[in-house]
PDB file of N, CA and C in Angstrom:
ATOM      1  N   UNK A   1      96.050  86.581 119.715  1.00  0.00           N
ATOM      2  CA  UNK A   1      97.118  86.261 118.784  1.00  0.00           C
ATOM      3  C   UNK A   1      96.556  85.667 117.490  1.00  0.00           C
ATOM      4  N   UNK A   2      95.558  84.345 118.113  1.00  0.00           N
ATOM      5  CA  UNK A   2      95.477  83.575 116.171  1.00  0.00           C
ATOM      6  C   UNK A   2      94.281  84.676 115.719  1.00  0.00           C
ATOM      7  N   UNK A   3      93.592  85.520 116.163  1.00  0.00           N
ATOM      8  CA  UNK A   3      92.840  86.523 115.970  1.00  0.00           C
ATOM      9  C   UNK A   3      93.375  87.914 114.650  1.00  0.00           C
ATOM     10  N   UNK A   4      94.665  87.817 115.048  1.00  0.00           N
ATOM     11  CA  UNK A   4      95.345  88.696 114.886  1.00  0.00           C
ATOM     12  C   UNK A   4      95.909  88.530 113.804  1.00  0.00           C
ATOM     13  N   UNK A   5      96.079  87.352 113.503  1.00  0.00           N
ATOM     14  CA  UNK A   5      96.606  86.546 112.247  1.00  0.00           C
ATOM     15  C   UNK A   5      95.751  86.013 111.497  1.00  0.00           C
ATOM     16  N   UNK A   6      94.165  85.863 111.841  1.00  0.00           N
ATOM     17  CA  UNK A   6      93.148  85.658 110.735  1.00  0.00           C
ATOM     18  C   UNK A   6      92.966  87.074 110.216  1.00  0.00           C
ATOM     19  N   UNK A   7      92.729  88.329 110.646  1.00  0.00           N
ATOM     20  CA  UNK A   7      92.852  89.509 110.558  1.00  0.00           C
ATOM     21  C   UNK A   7      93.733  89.940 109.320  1.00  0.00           C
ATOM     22  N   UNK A   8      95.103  89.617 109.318  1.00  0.00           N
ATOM     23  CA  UNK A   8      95.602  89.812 108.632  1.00  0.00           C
ATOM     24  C   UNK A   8      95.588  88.838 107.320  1.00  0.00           C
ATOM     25  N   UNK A   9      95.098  87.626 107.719  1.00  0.00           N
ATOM     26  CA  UNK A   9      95.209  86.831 106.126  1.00  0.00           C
ATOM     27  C   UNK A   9      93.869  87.166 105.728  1.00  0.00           C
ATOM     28  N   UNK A  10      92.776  87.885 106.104  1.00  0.00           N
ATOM     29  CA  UNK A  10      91.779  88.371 105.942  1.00  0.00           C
ATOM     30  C   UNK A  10      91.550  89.436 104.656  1.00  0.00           C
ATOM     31  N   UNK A  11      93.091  90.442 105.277  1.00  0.00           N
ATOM     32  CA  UNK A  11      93.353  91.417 104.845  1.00  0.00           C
ATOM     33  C   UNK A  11      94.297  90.862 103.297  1.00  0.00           C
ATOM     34  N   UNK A  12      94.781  90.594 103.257  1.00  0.00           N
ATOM     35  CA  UNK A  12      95.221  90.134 102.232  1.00  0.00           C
ATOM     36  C   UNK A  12      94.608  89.587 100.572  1.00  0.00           C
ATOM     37  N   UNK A  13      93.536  88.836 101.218  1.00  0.00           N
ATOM     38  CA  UNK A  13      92.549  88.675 100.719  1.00  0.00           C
ATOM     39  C   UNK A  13      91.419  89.402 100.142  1.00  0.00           C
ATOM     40  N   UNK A  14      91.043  90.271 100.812  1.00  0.00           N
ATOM     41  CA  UNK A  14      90.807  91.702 100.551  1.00  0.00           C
ATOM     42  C   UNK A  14      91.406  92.823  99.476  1.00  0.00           C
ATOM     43  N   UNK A  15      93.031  92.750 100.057  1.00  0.00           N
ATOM     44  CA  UNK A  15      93.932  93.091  99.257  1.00  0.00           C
ATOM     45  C   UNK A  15      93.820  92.813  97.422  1.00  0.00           C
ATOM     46  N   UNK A  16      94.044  91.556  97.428  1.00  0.00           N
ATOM     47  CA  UNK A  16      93.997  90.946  96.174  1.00  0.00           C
ATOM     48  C   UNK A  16      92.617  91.096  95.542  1.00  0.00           C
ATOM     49  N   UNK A  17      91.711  91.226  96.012  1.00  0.00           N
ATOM     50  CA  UNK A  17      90.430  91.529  95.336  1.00  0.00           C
ATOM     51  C   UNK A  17      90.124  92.630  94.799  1.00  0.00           C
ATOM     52  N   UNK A  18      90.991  93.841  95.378  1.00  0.00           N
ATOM     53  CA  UNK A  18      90.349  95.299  95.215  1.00  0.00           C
ATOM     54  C   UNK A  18      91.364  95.742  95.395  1.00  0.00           C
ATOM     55  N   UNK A  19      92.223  95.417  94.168  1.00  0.00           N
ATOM     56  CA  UNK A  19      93.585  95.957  93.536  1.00  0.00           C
ATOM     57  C   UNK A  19      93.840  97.483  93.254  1.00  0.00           C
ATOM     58  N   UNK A  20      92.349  97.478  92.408  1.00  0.00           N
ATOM     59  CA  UNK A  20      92.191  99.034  91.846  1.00  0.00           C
ATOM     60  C   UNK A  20      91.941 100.208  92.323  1.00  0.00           C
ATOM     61  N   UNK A  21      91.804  99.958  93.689  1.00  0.00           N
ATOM     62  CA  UNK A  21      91.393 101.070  94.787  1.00  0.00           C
ATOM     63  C   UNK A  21      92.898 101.744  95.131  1.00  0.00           C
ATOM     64  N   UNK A  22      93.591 100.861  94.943  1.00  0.00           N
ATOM     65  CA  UNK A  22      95.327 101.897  94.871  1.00  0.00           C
ATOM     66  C   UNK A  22      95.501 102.834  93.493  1.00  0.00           C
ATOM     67  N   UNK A  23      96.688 103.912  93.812  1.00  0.00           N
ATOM     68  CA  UNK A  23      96.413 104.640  92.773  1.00  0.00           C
ATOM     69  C   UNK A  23      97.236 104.135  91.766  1.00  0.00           C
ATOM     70  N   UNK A  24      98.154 102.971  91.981  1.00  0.00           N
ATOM     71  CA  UNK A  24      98.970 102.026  91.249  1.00  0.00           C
ATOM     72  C   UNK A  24      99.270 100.959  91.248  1.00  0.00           C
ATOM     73  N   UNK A  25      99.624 100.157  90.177  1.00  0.00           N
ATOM     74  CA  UNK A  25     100.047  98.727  91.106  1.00  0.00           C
ATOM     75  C   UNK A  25     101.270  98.780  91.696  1.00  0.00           C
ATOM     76  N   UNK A  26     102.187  99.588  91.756  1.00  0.00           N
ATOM     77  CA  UNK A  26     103.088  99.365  92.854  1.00  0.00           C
ATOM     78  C   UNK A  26     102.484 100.225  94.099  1.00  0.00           C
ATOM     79  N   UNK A  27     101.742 100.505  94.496  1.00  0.00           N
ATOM     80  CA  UNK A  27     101.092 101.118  95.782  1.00  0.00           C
ATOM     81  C   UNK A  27     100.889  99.700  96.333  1.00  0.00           C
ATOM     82  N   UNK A  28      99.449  98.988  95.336  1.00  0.00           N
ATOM     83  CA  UNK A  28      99.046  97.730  96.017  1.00  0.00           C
ATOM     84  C   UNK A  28     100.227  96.550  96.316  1.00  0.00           C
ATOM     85  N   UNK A  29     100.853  96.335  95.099  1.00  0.00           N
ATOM     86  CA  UNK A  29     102.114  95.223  95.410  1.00  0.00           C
ATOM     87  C   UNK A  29     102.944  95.878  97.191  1.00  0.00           C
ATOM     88  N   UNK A  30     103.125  96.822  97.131  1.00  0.00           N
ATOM     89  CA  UNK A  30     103.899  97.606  98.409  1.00  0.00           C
ATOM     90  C   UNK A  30     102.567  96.804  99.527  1.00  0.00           C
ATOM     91  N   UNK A  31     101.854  97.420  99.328  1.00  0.00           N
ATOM     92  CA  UNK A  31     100.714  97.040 100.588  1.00  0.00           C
ATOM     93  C   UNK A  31     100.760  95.660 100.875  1.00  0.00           C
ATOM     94  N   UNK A  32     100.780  94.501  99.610  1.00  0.00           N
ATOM     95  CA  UNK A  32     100.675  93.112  99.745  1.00  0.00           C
ATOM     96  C   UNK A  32     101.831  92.855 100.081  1.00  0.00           C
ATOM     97  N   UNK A  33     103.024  93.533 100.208  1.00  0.00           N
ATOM     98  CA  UNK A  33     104.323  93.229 100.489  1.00  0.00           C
ATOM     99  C   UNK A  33     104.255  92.548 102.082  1.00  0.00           C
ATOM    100  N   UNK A  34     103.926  94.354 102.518  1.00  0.00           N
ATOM    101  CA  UNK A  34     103.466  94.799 103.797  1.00  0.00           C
ATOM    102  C   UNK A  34     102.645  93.070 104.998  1.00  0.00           C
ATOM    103  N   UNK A  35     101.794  93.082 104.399  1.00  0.00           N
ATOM    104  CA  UNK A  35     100.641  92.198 104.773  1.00  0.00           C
ATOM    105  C   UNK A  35     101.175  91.248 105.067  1.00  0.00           C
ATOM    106  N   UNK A  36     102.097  90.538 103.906  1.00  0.00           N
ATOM    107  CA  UNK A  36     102.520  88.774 103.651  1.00  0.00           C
ATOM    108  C   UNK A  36     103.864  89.248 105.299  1.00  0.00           C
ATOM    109  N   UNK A  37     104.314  90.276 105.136  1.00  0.00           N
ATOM    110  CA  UNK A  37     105.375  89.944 106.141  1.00  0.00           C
ATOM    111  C   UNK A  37     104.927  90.022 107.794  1.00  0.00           C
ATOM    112  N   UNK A  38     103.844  90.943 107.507  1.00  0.00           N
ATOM    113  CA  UNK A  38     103.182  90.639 109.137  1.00  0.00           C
ATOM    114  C   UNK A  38     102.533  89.660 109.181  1.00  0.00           C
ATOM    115  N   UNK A  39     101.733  88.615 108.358  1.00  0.00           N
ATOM    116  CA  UNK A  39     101.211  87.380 108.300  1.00  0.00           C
ATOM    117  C   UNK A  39     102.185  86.583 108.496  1.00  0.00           C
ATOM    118  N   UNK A  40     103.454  86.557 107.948  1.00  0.00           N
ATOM    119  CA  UNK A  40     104.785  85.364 108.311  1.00  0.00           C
ATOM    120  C   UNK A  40     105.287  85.987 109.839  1.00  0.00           C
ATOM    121  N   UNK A  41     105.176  86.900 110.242  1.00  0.00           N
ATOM    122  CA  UNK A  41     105.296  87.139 111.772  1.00  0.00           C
ATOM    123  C   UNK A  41     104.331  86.634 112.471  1.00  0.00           C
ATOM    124  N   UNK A  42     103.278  86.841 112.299  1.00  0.00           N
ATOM    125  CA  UNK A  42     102.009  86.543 113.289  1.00  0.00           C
ATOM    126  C   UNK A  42     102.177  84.683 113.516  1.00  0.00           C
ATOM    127  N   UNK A  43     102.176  83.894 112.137  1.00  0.00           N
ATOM    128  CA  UNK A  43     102.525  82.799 111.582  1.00  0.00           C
ATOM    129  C   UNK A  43     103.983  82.247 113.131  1.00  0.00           C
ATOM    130  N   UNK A  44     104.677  82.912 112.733  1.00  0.00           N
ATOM    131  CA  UNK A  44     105.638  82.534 113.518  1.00  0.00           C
ATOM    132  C   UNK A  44     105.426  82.738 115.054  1.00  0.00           C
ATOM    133  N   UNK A  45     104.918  83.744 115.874  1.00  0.00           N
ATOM    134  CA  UNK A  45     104.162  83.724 116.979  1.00  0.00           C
ATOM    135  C   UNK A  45     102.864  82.617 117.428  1.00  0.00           C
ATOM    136  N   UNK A  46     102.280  82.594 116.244  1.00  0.00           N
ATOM    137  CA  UNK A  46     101.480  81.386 116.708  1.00  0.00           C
ATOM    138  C   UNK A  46     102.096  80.171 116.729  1.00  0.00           C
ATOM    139  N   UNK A  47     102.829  79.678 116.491  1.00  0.00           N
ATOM    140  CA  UNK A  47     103.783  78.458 115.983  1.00  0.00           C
ATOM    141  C   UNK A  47     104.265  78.547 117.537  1.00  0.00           C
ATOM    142  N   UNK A  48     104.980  79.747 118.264  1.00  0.00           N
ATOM    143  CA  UNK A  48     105.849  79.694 119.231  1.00  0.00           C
ATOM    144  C   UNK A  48     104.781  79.277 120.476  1.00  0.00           C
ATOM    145  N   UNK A  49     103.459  80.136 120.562  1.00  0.00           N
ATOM    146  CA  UNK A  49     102.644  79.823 121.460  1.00  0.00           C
ATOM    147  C   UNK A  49     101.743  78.490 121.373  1.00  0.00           C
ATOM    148  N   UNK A  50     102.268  77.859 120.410  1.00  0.00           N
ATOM    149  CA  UNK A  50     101.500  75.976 120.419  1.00  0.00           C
ATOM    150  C   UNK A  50     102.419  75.819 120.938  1.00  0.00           C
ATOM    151  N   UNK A  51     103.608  75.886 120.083  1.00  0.00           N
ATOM    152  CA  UNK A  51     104.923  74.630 121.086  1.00  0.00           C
ATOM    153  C   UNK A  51     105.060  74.585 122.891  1.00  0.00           C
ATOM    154  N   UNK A  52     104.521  76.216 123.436  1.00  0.00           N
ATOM    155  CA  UNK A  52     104.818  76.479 124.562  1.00  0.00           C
ATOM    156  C   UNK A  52     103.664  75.677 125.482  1.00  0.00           C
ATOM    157  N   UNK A  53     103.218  75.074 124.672  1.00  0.00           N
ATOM    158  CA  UNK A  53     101.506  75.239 125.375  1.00  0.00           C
ATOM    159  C   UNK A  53     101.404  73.241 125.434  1.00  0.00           C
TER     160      UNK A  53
END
């Protein structure tokens, strides 16, 4: 799980660095869209599996 969610803020990061590899900036903004909302999911799964724990 928190694997899964460094992964993705990984990716993000990534994202923002190497903007220009999309063929637009709304390709990349779409992709960073993408990212931030599976990072606020993952975010929220890890949150659920501390409290449980």
């Amino acid at each position: 799980m928190l694997g899964e969610l460094n992964d993705v803020i990984a990716s993000v990061a990534l994202l923002r660095d190497n903007t220009g590899l999309f063929a637009d900036e709304q390709d990349a903004s779409a992709a960073l869209a993408y990212l931030k909302e599976r990072r606020r999911h993952r975010q929220r799964e890890a949150v659920r599996l501390l409290r449980k724990s």
